[in-house]
C-alpha atoms as a PDB file:
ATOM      1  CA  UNK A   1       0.000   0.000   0.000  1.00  0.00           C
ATOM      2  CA  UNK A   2       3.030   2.357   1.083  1.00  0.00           C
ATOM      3  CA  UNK A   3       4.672   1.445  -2.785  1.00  0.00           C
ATOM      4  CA  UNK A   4       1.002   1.784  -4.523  1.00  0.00           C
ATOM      5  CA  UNK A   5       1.132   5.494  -2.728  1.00  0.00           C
ATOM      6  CA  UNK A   6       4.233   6.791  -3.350  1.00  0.00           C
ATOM      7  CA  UNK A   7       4.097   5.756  -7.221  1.00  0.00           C
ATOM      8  CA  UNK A   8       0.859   7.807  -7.598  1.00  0.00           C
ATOM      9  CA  UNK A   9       1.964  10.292  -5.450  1.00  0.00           C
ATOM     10  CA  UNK A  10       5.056  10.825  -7.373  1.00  0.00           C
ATOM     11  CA  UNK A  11       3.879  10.209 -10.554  1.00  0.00           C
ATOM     12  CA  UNK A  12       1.018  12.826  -9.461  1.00  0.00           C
ATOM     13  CA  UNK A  13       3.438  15.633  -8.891  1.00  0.00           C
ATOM     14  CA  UNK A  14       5.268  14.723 -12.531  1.00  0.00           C
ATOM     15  CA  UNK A  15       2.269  15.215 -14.252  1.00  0.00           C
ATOM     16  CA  UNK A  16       1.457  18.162 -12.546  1.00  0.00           C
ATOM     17  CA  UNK A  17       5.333  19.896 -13.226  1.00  0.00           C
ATOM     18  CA  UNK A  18       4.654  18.551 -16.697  1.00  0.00           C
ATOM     19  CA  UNK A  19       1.460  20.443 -16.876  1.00  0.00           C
ATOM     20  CA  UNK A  20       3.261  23.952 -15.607  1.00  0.00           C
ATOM     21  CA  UNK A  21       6.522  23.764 -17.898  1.00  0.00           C
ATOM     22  CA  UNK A  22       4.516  22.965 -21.110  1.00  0.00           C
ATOM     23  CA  UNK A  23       1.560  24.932 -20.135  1.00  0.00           C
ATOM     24  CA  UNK A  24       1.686  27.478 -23.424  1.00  0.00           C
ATOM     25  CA  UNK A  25       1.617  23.953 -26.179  1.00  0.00           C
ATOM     26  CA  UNK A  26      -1.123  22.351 -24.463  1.00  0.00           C
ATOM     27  CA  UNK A  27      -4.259  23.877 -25.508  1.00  0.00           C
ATOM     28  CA  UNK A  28      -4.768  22.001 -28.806  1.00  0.00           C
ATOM     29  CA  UNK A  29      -4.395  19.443 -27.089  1.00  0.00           C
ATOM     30  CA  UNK A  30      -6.539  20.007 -24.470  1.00  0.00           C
ATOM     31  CA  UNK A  31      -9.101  20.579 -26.857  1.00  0.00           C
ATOM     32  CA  UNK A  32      -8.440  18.143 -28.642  1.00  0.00           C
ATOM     33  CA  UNK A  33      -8.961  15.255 -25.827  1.00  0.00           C
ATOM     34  CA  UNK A  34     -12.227  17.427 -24.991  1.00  0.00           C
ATOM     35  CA  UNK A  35     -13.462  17.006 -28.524  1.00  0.00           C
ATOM     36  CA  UNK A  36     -12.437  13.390 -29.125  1.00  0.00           C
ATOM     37  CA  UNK A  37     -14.349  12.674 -25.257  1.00  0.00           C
ATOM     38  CA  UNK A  38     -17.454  13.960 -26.790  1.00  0.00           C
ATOM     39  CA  UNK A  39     -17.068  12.310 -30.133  1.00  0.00           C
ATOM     40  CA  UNK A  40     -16.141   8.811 -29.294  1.00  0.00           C
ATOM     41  CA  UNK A  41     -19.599   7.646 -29.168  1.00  0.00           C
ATOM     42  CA  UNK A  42     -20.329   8.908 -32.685  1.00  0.00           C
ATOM     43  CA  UNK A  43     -17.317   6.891 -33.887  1.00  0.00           C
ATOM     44  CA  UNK A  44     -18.288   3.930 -32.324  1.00  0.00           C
ATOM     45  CA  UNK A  45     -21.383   3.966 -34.286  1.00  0.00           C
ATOM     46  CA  UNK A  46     -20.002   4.785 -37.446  1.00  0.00           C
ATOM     47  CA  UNK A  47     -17.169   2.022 -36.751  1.00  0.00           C
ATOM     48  CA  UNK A  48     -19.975  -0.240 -36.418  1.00  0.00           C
ATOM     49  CA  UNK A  49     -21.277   0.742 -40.059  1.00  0.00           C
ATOM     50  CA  UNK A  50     -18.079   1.233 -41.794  1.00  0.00           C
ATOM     51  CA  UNK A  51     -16.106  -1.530 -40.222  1.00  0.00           C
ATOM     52  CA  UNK A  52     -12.580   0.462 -39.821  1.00  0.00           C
ATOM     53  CA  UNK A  53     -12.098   2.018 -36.757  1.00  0.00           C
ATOM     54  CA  UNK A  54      -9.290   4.704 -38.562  1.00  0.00           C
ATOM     55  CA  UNK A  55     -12.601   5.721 -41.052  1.00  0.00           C
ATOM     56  CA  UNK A  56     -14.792   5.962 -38.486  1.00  0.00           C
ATOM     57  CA  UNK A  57     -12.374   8.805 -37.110  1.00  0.00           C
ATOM     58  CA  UNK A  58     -11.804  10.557 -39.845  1.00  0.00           C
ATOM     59  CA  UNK A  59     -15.870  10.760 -40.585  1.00  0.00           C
ATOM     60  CA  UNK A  60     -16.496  12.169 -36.514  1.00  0.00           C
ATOM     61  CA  UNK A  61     -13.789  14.579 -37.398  1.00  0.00           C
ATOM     62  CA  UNK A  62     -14.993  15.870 -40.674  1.00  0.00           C
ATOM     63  CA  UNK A  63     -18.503  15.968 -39.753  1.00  0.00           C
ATOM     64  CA  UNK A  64     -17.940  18.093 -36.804  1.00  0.00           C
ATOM     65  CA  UNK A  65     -15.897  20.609 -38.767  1.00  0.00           C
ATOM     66  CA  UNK A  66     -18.712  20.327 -41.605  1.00  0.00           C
ATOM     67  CA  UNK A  67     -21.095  20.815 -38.785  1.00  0.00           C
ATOM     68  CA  UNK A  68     -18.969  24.062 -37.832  1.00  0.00           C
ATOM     69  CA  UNK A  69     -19.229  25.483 -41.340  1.00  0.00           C
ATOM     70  CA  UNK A  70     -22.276  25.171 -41.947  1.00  0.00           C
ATOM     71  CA  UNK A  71     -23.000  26.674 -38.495  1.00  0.00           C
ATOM     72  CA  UNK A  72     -20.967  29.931 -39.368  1.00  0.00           C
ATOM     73  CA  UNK A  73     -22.534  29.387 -43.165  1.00  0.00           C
ATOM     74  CA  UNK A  74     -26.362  29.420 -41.800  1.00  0.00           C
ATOM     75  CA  UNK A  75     -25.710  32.462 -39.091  1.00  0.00           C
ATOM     76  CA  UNK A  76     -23.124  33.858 -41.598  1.00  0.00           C
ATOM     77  CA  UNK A  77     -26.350  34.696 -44.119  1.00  0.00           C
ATOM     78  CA  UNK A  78     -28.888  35.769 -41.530  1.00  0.00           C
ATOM     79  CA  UNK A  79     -26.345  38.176 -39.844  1.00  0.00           C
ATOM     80  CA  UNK A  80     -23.996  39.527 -42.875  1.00  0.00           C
ATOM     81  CA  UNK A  81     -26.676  42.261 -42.641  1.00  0.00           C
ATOM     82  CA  UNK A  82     -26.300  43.588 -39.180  1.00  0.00           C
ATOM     83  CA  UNK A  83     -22.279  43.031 -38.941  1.00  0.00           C
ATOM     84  CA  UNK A  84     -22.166  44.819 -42.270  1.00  0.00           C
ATOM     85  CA  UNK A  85     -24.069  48.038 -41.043  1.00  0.00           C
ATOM     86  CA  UNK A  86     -22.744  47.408 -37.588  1.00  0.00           C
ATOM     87  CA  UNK A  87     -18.952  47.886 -39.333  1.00  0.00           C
ATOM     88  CA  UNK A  88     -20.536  50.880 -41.037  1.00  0.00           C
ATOM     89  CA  UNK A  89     -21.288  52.724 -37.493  1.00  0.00           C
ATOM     90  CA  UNK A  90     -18.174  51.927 -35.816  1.00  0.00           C
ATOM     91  CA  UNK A  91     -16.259  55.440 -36.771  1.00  0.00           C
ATOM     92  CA  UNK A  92     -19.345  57.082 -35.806  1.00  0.00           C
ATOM     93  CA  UNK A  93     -19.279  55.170 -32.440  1.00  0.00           C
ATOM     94  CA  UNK A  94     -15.782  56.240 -32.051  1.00  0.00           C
ATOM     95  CA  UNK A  95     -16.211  60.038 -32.799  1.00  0.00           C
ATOM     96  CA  UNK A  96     -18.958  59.771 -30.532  1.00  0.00           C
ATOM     97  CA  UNK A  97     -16.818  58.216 -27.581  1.00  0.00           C
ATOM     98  CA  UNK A  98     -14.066  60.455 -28.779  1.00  0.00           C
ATOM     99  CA  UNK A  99     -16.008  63.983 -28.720  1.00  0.00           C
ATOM    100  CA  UNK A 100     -17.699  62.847 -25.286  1.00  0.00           C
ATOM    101  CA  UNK A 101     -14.024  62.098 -23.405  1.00  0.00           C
ATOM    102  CA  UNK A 102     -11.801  64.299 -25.119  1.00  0.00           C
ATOM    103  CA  UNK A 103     -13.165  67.268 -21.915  1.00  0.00           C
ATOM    104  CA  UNK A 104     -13.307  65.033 -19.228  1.00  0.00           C
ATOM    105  CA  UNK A 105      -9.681  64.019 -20.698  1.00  0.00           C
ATOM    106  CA  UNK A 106      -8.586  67.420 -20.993  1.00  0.00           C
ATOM    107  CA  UNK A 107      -9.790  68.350 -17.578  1.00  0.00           C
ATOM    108  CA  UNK A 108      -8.394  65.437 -15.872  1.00  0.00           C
ATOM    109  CA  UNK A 109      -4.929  66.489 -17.597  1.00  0.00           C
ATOM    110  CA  UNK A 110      -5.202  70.218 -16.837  1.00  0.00           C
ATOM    111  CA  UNK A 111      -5.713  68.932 -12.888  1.00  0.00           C
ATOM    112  CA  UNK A 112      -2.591  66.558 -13.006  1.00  0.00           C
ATOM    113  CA  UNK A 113      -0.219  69.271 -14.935  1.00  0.00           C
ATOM    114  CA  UNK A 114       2.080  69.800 -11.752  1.00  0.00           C
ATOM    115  CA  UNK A 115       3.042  66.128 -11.911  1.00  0.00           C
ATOM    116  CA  UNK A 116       3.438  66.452 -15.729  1.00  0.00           C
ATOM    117  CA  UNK A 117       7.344  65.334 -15.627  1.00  0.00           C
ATOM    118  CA  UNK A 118       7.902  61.731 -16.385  1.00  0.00           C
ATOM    119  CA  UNK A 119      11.376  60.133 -16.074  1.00  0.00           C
ATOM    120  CA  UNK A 120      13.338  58.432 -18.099  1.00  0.00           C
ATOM    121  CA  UNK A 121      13.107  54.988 -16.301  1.00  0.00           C
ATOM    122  CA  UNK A 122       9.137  55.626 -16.760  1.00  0.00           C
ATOM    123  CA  UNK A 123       9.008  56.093 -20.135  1.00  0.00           C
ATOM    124  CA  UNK A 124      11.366  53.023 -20.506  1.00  0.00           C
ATOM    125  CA  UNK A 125       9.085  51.328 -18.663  1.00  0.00           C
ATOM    126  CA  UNK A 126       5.645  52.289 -20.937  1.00  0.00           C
ATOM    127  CA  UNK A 127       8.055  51.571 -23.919  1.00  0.00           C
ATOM    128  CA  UNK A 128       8.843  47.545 -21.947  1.00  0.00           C
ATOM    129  CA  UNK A 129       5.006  47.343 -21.525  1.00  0.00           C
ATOM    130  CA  UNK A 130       4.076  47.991 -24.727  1.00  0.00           C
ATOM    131  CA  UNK A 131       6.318  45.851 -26.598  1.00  0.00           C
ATOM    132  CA  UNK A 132       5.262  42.984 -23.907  1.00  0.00           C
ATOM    133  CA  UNK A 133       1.463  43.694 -25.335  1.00  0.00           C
ATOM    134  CA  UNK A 134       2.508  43.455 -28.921  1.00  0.00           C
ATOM    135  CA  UNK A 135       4.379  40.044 -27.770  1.00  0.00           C
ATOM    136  CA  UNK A 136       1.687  38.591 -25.982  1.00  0.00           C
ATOM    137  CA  UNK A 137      -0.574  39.346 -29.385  1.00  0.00           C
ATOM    138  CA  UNK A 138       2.007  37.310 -31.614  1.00  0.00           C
ATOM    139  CA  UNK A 139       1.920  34.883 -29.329  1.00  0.00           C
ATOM    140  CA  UNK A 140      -1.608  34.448 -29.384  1.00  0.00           C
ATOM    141  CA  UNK A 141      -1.882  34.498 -33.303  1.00  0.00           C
ATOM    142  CA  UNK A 142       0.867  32.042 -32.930  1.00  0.00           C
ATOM    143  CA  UNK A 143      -1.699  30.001 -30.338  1.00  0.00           C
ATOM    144  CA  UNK A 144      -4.781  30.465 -32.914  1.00  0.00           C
ATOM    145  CA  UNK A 145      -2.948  29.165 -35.922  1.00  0.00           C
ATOM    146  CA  UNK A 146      -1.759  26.190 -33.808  1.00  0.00           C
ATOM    147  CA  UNK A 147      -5.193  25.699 -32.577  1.00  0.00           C
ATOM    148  CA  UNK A 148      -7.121  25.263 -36.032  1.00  0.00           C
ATOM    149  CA  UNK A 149      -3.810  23.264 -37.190  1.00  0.00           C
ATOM    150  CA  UNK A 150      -3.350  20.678 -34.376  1.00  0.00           C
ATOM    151  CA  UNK A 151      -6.231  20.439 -33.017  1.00  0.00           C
ATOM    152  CA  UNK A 152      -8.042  18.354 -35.942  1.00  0.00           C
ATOM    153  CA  UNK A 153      -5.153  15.683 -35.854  1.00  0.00           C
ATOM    154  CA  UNK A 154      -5.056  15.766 -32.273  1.00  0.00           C
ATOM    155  CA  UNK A 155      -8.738  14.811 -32.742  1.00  0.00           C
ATOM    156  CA  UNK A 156      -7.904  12.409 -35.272  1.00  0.00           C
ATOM    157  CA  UNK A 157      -5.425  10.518 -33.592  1.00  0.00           C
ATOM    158  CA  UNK A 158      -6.917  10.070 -29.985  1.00  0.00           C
ATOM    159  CA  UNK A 159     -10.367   8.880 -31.315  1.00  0.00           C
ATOM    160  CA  UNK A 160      -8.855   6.183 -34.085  1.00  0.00           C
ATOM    161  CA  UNK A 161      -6.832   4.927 -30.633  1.00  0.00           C
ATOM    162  CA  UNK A 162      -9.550   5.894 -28.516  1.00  0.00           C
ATOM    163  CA  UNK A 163     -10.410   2.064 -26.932  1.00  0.00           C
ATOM    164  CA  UNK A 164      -6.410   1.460 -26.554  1.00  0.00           C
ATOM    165  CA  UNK A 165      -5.834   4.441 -24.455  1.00  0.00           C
ATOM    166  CA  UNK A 166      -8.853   2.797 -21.909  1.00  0.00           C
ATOM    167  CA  UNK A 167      -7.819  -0.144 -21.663  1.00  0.00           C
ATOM    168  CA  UNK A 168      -4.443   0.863 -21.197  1.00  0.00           C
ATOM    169  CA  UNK A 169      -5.605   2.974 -18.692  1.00  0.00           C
ATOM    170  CA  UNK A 170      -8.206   0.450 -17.112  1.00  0.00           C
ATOM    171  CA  UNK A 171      -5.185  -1.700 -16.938  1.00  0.00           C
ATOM    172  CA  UNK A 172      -3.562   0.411 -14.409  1.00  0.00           C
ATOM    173  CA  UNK A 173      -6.209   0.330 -12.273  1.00  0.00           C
ATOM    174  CA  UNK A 174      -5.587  -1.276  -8.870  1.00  0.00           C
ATOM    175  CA  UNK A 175      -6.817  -4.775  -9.174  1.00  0.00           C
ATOM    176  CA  UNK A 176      -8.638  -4.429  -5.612  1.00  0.00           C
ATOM    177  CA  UNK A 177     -10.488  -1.075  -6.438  1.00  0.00           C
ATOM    178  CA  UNK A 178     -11.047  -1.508  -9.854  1.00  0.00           C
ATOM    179  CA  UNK A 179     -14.658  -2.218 -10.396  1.00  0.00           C
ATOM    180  CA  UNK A 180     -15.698   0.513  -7.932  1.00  0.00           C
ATOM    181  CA  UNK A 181     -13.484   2.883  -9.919  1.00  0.00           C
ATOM    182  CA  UNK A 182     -15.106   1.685 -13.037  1.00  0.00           C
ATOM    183  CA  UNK A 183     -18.462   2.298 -11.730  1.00  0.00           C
ATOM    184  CA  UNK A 184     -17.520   6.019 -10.394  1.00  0.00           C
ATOM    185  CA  UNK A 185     -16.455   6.827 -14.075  1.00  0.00           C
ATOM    186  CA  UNK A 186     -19.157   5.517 -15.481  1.00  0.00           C
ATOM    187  CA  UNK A 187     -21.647   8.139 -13.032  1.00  0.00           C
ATOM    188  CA  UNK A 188     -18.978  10.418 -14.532  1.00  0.00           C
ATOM    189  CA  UNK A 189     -19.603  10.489 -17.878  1.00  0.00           C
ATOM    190  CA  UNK A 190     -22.996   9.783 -17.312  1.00  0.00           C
ATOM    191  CA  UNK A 191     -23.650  13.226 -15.324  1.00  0.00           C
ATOM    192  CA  UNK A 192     -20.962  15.005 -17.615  1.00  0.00           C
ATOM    193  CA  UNK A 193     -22.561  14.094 -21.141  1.00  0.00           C
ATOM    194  CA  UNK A 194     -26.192  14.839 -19.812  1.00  0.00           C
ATOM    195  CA  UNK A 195     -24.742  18.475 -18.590  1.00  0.00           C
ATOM    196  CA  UNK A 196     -22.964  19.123 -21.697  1.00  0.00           C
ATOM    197  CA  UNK A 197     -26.265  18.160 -24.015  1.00  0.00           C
ATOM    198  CA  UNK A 198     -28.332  20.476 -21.336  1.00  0.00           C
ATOM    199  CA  UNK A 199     -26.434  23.354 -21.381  1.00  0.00           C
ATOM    200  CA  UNK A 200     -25.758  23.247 -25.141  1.00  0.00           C
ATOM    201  CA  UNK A 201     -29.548  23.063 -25.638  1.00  0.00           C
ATOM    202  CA  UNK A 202     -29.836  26.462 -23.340  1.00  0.00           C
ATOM    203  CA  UNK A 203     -27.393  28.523 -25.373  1.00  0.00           C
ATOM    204  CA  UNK A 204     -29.098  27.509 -28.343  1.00  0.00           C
ATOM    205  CA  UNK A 205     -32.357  28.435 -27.084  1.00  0.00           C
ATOM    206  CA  UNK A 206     -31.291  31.521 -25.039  1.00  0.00           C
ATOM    207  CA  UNK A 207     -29.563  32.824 -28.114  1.00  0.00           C
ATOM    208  CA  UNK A 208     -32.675  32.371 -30.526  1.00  0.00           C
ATOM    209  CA  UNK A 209     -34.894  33.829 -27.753  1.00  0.00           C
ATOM    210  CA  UNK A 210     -32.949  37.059 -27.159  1.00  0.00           C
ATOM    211  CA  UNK A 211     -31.756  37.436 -30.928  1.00  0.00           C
ATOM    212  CA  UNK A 212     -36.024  37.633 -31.717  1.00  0.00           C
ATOM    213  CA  UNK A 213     -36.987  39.023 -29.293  1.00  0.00           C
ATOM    214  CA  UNK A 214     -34.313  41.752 -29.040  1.00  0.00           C
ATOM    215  CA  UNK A 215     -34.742  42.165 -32.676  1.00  0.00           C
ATOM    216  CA  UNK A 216     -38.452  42.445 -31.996  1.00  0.00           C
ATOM    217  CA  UNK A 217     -38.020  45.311 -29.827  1.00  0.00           C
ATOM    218  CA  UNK A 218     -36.524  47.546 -32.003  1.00  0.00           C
ATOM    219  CA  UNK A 219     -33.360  47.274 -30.918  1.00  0.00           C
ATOM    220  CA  UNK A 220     -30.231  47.979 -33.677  1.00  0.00           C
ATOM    221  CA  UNK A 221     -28.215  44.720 -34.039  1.00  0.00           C
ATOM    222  CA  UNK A 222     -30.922  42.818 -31.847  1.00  0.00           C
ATOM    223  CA  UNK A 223     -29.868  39.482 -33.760  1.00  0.00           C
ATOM    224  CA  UNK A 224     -26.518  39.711 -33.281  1.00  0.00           C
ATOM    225  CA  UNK A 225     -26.452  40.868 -29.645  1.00  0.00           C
ATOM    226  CA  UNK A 226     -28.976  38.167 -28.745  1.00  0.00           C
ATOM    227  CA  UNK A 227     -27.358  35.127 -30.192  1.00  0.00           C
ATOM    228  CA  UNK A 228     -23.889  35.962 -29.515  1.00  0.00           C
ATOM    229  CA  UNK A 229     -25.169  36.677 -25.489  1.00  0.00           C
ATOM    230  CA  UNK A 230     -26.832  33.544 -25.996  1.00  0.00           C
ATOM    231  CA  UNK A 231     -24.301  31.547 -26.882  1.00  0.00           C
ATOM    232  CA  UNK A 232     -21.822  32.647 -24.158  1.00  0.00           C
ATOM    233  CA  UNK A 233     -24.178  32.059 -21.587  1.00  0.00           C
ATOM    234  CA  UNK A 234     -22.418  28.882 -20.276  1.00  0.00           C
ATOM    235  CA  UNK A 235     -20.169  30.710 -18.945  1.00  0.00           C
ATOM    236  CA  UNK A 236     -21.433  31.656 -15.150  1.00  0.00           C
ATOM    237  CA  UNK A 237     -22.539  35.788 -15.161  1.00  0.00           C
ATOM    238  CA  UNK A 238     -20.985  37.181 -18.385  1.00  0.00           C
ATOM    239  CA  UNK A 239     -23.784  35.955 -20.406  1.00  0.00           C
END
């Protein structure tokens, strides 16, 4: 028992420094695994119709990204309107927010003149901070590309070997525990899959709600506030 400890215990903390030195790779990978969770009953199906396990991937994976683009395709038409016109405003927005600060600015600049003088160091130091920000934003672009690359043969790859990787796992399972460990996952993925299918359903519905009804009410770019709030509403108080 002292051995069975101490190996998960150490091989715990590995993980974990694994997880912390590779931290900035890992999201298409991440994703990836999320995806593949969620689509590995679909390819069981379809490896039951097609016979070839490496097919059956490669159909989940395509479908889901045809699902995607069709997704953007159908909203793309309905909205292309309201993005369009919204575009249109923008530099009126911004003259607006412009001609409405611009005082308070001034004001606020007029009250702060005796500490005017900036040093050296300070400017060096704006100069640091802004070249950090343009960093960051390479990096990201550098994360995005990565993301749409990766991820789909991440996705590939861990739903062709899907059944190895859990019975490789299930094999690591102590022998004693095993079958109550088994039946824990199982209320896992039970509970998991019915939350995901719930909430998904809500956006959905949230987002068709307040797009017509928003849009009903007169408001300018109803349809695209609504369904955009709707769809973000999984995530606890910004929706």
């Amino acid at each position: 028992m002292t051995k069975s400890l101490r190996f998960w215990g150490i091989t715990s903390l590995l993980f974990v420094a694994f997880l912390y030195l590779f931290r900035d790779i890992l999201l298409p990978f991440v994703v990836g695994l999320g995806v593949a969770y969620f689509l590995s009953p679909i390819a069981d199906r379809l490896q039951a119709l097609v016979r070839s396990r490496a097919l059956a991937a490669i159909l989940a994976t395509l479908g889901l990204y045809l699902f995607i683009f069709l997704f953007f395709l159908l909203f793309w038409a309905v909205l292309e309107n309201q993005i369009v016109a919204f575009l249109e405003r923008v530099p009126g927005y911004l003259r607006e927010v412009r001609e409405t600060l611009i005082p308070y600015a001034t004001n606020l600049l007029a009250g702060l003149a005796p500490f005017q003088e900036v040093e050296a160091d300070k400017i060096l130091g704006l100069a640091g901070s802004i070249a950090e920000k343009i960093l960051s934003g390479g990096l990201a672009l550098f994360h995005l590309v990565s993301l749409l690359l990766v991820t789909p043969i991440v996705i590939f790859y861990l739903l062709r070997d899907w059944d190895k990787i859990v019975r490789s796992v299930d094999n690591w399972l102590p022998k004693a525990q095993a079958e109550v460990i088994r039946t824990q996952l199982r209320e896992i993925d039970s509970t998991l899959a019915g939350f995901v299918r719930g909430q998904s359903v809500v956006c959905v519905l949230l987002g068709l709600f307040y797009g017509i009804g928003l849009t009903l009410a007169g408001l300018d770019f109803g349809l695209v506030i609504g369904i955009g709030t709707g769809l973000i509403s999984f995530i606890p108080y910004f929706g």
